[in-house]
Protein backbone atom coordinates (compact mmCIF):
# COMPACT_ATOMS: atom_id res chain seq x y z
CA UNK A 1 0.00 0.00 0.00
CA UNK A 2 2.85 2.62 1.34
CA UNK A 3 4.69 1.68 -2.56
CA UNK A 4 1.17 2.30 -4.51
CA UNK A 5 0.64 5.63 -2.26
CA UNK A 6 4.27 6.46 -3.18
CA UNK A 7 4.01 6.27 -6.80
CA UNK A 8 0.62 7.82 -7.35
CA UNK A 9 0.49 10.51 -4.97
CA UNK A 10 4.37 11.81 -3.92
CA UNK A 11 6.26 10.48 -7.33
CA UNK A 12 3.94 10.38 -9.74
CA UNK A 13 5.97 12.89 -11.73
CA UNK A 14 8.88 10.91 -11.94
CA UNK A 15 6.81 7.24 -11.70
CA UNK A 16 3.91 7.91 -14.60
CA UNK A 17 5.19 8.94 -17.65
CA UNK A 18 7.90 5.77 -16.89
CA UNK A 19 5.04 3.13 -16.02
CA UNK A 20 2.66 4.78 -18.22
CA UNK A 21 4.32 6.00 -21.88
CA UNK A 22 1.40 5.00 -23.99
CA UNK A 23 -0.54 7.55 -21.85
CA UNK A 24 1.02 10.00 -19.99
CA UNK A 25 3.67 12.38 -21.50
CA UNK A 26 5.01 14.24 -18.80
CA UNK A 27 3.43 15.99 -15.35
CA UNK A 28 3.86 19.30 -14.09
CA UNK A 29 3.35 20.24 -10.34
CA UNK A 30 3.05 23.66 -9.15
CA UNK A 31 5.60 23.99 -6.11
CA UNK A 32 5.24 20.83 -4.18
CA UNK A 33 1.92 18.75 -4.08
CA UNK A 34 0.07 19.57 -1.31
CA UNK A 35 -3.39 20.63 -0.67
CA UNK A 36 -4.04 23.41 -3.00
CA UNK A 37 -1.28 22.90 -5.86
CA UNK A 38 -2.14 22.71 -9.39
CA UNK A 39 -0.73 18.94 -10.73
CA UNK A 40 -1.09 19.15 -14.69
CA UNK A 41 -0.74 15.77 -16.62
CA UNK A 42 0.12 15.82 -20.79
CA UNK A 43 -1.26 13.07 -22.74
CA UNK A 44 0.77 11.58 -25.48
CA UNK A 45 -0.55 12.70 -28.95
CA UNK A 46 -3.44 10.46 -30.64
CA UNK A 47 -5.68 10.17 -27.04
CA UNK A 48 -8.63 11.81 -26.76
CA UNK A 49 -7.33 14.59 -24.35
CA UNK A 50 -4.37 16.93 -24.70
CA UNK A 51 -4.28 17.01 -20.59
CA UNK A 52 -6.20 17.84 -17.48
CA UNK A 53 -5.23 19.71 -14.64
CA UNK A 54 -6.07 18.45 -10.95
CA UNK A 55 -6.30 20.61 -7.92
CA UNK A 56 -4.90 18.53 -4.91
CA UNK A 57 -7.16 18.40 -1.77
CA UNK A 58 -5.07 17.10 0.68
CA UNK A 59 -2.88 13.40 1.04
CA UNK A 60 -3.02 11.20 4.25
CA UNK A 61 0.25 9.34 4.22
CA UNK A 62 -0.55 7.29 7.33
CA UNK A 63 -4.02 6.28 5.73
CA UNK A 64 -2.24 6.02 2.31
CA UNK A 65 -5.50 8.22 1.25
CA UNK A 66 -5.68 10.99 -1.14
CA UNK A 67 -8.15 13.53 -2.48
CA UNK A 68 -8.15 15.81 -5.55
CA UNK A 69 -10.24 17.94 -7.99
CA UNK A 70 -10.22 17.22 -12.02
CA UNK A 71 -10.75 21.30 -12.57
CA UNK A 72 -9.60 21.83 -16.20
CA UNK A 73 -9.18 19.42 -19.59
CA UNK A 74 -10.01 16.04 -20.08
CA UNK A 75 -13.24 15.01 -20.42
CA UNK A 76 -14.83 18.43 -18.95
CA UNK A 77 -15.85 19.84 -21.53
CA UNK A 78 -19.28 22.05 -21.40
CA UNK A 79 -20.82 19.48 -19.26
CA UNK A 80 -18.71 18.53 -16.66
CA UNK A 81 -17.37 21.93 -14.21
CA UNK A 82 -15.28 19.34 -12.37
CA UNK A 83 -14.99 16.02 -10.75
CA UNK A 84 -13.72 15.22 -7.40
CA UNK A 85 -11.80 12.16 -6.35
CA UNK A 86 -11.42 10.31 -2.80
CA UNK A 87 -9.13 7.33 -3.15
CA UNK A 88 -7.79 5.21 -0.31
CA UNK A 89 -4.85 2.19 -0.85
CA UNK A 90 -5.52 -1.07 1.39
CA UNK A 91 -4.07 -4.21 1.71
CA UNK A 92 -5.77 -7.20 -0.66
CA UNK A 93 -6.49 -10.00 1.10
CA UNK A 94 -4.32 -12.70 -0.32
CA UNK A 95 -1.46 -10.01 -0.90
CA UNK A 96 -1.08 -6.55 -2.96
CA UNK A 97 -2.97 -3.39 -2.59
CA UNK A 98 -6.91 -2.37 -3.44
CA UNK A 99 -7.37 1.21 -4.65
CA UNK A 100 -10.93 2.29 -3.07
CA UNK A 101 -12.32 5.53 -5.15
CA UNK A 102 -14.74 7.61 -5.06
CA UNK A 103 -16.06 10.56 -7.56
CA UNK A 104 -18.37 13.05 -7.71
CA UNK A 105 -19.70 15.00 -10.35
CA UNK A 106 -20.89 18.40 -10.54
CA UNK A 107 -22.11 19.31 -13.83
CA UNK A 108 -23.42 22.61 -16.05
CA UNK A 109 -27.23 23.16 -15.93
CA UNK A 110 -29.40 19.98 -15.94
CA UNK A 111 -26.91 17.69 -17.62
CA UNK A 112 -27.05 14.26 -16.34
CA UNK A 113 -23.80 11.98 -16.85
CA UNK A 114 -24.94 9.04 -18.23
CA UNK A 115 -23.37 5.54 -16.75
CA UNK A 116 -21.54 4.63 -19.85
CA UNK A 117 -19.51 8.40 -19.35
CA UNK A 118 -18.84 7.05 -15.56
CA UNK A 119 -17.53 3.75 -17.33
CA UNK A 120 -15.54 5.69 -19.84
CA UNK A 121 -13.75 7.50 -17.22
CA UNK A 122 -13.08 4.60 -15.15
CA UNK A 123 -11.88 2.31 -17.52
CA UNK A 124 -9.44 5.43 -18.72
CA UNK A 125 -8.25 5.93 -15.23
CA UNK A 126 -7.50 1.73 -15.03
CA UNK A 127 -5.56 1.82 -17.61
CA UNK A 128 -2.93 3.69 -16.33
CA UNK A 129 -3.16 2.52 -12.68
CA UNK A 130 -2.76 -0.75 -14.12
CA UNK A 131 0.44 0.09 -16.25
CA UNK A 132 1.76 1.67 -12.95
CA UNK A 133 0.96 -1.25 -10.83
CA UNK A 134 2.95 -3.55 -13.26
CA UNK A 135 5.72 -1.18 -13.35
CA UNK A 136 6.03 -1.51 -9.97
CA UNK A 137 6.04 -5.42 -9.68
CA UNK A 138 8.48 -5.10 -11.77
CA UNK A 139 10.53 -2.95 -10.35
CA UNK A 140 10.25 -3.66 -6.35
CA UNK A 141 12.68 -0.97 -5.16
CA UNK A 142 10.72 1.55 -6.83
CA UNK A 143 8.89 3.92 -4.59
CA UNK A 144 11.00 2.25 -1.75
C-alpha cells in the first residue's frame, strides 16, 4: 500500500510517464503537491485529451489516502465543471494493494452523466493505474 501511495500521490511525476508511456507524456506540479497545488498531466498525442489539470485536496500518508479535484481538460468539456476524487490504498487479502475511489460529479445546468460516461472515465483511469501497478512489480525498489 505505502509503494502504490508512493508512486501515485508523492512520485507520480517521476513514476507515470515511466510506467505509463502509452498515456502520460510528462506531469507538471506547481511547487510541491500539497493541498491546493495545481498537478497538470500531458497526454501523449493520438488520445482523446491533450491534458487535465487536478487541484490537490489534501494526502493522508498514514491512511495512504488521497483527495483531488479534475478542474480543467479532459473530459470536462461544457458538461462537466469538475470532478472530485477520494481514493484510499488497502491491503488485498491474499497479498497486494486495493485502490478504493470515489467521484463526484458536478455538472453545467441539468446535464445528467450518463453511466456509460462514468464507465468511460473509469476504464481510462484503469488503464494507467494498471500500467503503474505492473511497473512496480516489476521494479520492487521503486517507490522504496
Amino acid at each position: 500500500s505505502r509503494q502504490l501511495f508512493k508512486a501515485f500521490v508523492l512520485e507520480a511525476d517521476k513514476v507515470w510517464p515511466i510506467a505509463a508511456p502509452h498515456a502520460i507524456k510528462s506531469i507538471e506540479v506547481e511547487a510541491n503537491p500539497g493541498p491546493g497545488s495545481i498537478v497538470k498531466i500531458n497526454f501523449v498525442e493520438g488520445l482523446p485529451f491533450q491534458y487535465v489539470k487536478h487541484q490537490i485536496g489534501g494526502h493522508d500518508e498514514n491512511k495512504f489516502s488521497y483527495s483531488y479535484s479534475l478542474i480543467e481538460g479532459g473530459p470536462l468539456g461544457d458538461k462537466l465543471e469538475k470532478i472530485n476524487y477520494e481514493n484510499k490504498f488497502e491491503a488485498a487479502v491474499g497479498g497486494g494493494s486495493v485502490c478504493k475511489s470515489s467521484m463526484k460529479f458536478y455538472t453545467f445546468g441539468d446535464y445528467v452523466i450518463t453511466e456509460d460516461e462514468i464507465k468511460a472515465l473509469i476504464k481510462g483511469s484503469e488503464g494507467v493505474y494498471k500500467a503503474i501497478d505492473a511497473y512496480l512489480l516489476a521494479n520492487p525498489d521503486a517507490c522504496n
